[in-house]
Protein backbone atom coordinates (compact mmCIF):
# COMPACT_ATOMS: atom_id res chain seq x y z
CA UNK A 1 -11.80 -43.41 33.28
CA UNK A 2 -12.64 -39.89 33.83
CA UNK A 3 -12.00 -38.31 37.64
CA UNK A 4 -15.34 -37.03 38.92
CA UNK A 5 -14.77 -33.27 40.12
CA UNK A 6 -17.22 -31.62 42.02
CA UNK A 7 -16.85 -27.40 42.30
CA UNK A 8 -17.88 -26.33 45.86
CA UNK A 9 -18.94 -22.78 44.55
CA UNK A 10 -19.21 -20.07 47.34
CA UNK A 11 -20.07 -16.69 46.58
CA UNK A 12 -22.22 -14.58 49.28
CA UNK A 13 -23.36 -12.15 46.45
CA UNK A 14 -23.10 -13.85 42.93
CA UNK A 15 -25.73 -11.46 41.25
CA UNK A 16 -23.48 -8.73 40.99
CA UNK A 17 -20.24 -11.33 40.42
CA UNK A 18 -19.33 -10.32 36.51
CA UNK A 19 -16.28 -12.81 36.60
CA UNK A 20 -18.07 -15.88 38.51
CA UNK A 21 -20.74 -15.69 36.12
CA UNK A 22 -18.79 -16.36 33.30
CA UNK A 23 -16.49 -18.97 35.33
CA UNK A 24 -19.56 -21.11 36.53
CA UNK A 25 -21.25 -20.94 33.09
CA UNK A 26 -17.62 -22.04 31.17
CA UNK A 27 -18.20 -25.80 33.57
CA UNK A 28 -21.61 -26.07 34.31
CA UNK A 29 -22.18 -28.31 31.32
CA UNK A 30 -18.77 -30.02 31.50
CA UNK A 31 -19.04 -33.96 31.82
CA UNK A 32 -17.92 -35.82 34.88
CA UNK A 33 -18.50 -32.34 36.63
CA UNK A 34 -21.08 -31.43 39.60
CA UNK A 35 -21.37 -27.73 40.36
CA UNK A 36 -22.71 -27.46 44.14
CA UNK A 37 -23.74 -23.54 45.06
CA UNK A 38 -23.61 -23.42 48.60
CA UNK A 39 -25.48 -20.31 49.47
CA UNK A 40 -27.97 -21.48 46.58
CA UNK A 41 -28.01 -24.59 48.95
CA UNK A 42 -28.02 -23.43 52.16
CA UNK A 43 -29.85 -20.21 52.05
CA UNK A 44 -29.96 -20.45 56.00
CA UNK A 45 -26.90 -21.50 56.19
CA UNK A 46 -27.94 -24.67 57.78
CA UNK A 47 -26.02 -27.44 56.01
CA UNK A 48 -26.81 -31.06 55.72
CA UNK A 49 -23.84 -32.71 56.81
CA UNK A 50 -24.32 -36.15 55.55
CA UNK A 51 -25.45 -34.71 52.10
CA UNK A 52 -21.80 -32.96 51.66
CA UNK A 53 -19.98 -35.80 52.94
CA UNK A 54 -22.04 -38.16 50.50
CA UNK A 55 -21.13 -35.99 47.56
CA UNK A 56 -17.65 -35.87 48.92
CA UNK A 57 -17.03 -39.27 48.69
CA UNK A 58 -18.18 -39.94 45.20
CA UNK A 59 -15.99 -37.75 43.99
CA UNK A 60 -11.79 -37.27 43.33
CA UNK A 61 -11.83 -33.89 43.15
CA UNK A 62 -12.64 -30.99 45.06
CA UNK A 63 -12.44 -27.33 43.76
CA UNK A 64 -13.54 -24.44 46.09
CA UNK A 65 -14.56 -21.76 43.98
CA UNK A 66 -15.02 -18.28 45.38
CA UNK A 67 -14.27 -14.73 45.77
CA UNK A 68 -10.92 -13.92 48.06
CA UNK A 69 -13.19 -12.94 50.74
CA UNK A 70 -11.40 -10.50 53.23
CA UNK A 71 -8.12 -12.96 52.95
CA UNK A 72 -9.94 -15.86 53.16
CA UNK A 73 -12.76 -17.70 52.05
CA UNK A 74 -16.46 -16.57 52.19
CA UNK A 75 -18.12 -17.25 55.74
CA UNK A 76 -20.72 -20.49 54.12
CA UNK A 77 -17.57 -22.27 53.21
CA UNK A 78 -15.29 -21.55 56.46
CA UNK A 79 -18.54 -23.30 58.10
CA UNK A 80 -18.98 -25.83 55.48
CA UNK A 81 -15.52 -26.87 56.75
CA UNK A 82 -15.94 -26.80 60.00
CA UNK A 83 -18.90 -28.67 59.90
CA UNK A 84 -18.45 -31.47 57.27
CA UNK A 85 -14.54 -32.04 57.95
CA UNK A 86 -15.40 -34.13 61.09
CA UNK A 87 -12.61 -35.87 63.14
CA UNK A 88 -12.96 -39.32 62.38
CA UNK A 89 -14.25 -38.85 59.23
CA UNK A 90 -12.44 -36.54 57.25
CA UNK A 91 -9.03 -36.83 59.28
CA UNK A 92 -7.90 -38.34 62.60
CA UNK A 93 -7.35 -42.05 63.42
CA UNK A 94 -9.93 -43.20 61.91
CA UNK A 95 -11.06 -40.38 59.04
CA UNK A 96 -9.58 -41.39 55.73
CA UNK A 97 -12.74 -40.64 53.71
CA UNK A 98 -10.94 -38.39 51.49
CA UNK A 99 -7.60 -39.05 51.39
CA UNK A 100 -5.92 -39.58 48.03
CA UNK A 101 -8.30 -37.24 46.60
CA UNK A 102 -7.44 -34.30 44.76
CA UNK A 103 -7.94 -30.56 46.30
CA UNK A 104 -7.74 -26.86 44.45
CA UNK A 105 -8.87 -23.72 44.77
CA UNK A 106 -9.84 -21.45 42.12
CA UNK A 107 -10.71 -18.32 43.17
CA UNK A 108 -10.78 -14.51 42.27
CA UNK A 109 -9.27 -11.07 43.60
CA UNK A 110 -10.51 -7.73 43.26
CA UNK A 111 -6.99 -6.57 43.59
CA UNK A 112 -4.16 -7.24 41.09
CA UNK A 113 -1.60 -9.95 40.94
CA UNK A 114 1.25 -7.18 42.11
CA UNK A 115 -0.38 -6.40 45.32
CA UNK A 116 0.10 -9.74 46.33
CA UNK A 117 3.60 -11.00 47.31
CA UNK A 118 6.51 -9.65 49.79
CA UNK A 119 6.87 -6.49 47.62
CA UNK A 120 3.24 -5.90 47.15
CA UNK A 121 0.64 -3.55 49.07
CA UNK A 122 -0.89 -7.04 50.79
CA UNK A 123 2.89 -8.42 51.64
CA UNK A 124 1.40 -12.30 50.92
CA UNK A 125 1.08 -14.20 48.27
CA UNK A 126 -2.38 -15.66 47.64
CA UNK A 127 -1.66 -19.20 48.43
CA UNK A 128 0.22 -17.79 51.92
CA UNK A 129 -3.46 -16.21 52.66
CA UNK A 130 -4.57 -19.78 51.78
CA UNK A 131 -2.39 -21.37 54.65
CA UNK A 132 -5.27 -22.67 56.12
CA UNK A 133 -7.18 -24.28 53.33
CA UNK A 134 -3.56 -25.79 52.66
CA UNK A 135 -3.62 -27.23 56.04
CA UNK A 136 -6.73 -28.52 56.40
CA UNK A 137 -6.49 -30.18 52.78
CA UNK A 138 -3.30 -32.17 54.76
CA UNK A 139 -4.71 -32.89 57.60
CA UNK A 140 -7.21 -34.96 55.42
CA UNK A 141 -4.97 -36.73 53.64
CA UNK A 142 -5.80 -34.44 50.40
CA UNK A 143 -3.13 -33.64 48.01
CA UNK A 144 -3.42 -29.50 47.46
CA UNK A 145 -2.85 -28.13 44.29
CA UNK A 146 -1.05 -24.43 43.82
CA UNK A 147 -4.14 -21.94 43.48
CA UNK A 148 -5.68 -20.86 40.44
CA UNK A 149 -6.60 -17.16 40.95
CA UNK A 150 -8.00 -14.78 38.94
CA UNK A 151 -6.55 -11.03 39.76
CA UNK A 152 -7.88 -7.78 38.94
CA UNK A 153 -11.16 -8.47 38.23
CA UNK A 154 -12.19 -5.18 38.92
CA UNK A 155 -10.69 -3.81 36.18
CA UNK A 156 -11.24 -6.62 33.53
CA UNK A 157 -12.46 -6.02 30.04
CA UNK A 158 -15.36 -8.64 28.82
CA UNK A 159 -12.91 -10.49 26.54
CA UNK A 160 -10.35 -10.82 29.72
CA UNK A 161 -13.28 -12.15 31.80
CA UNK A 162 -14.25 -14.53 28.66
CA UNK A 163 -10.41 -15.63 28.43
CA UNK A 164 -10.12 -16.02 32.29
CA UNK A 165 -13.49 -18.64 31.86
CA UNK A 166 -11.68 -20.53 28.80
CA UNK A 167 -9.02 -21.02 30.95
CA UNK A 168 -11.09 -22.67 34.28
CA UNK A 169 -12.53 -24.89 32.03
CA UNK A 170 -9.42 -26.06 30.62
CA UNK A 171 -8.24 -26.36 34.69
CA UNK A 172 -11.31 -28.25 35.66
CA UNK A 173 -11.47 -30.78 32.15
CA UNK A 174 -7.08 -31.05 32.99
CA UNK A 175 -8.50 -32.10 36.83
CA UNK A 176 -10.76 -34.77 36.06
CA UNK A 177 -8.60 -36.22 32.98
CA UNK A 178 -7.59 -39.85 33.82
């Protein structure tokens, strides 16, 4: 039986996003799948808690999709966590409601793969800038897979973008495989 995955997408400007285009359009159509836009959602960034919980639950998966947003994650989803991860829900004596399940990010970076590392102009790696998505997947009893990044998109070439997509699908259809 099939693992449901559902893509928490986050991108605070995807009009002019070449590579999330492409990415969102390569699963959108992929069975057992639910892509969830949360700035298409929450235009007002007022988000209904017990909605996001709801689709939590009926789900194994959970892939954050977005931009590396100044080292983090774009400002919806740093509040979609804060809001919907409640104590005693998602973690804490008595949250459990989504442990066992499955967490990744897949995300993209402007900059290349070589400016990211203890050698590199940004002296991290990505999943060290990621510390605290790590952390918060633990605290809810989530297991946290390494991050899928794209890097460079700034200077990719259509058919790099289009392999990059191939490749997310085959990530998300590996993810919800029994």
């Amino acid at each position: 039986m099939p693992r449901p995955v559902l893509i928490l997408f986050a991108h605070p400007s995807f009009e002019k996003s070449r590579v999330h285009r492409q990415l969102t359009r390569a699963v959108r159509e992929l069975p057992d799948v639910t892509l969830h836009d949360l700035y298409e959602a929450y235009p007002d960034h007022d988000i209904d808690v017990k909605r996001e919980q709801t689709l939590l639950v009926a789900h194994e998966v959970v892939v954050f999709q977005h931009p590396f947003y100044w080292y983090s994650v774009p400002p919806l989803l740093k509040q979609w966590m804060d809001l919907v991860l409640e104590h005693g829900w998602a973690y804490g004596s008595q949250g459990d409601a989504l442990r066992g399940k499955t967490r990744q990010v897949a995300m993209t970076a402007g900059g290349r793969e070589m400016a990211y590392g203890p050698d590199g102009f940004n002296r991290l790696t990505f999943r060290e800038f990621l510390a605290p998505v790590e952390a918060t997947a633990r605290l809810c009893g989530m297991t946290f897979n390494e991050p899928w990044v794209v890097a460079g998109t700034h200077a990719m070439t259509p058919a790099a973008i289009t392999q990059a997509a191939d490749g997310y699908a085959a990530l998300i259809r590996r993810l919800g495989a029994p």
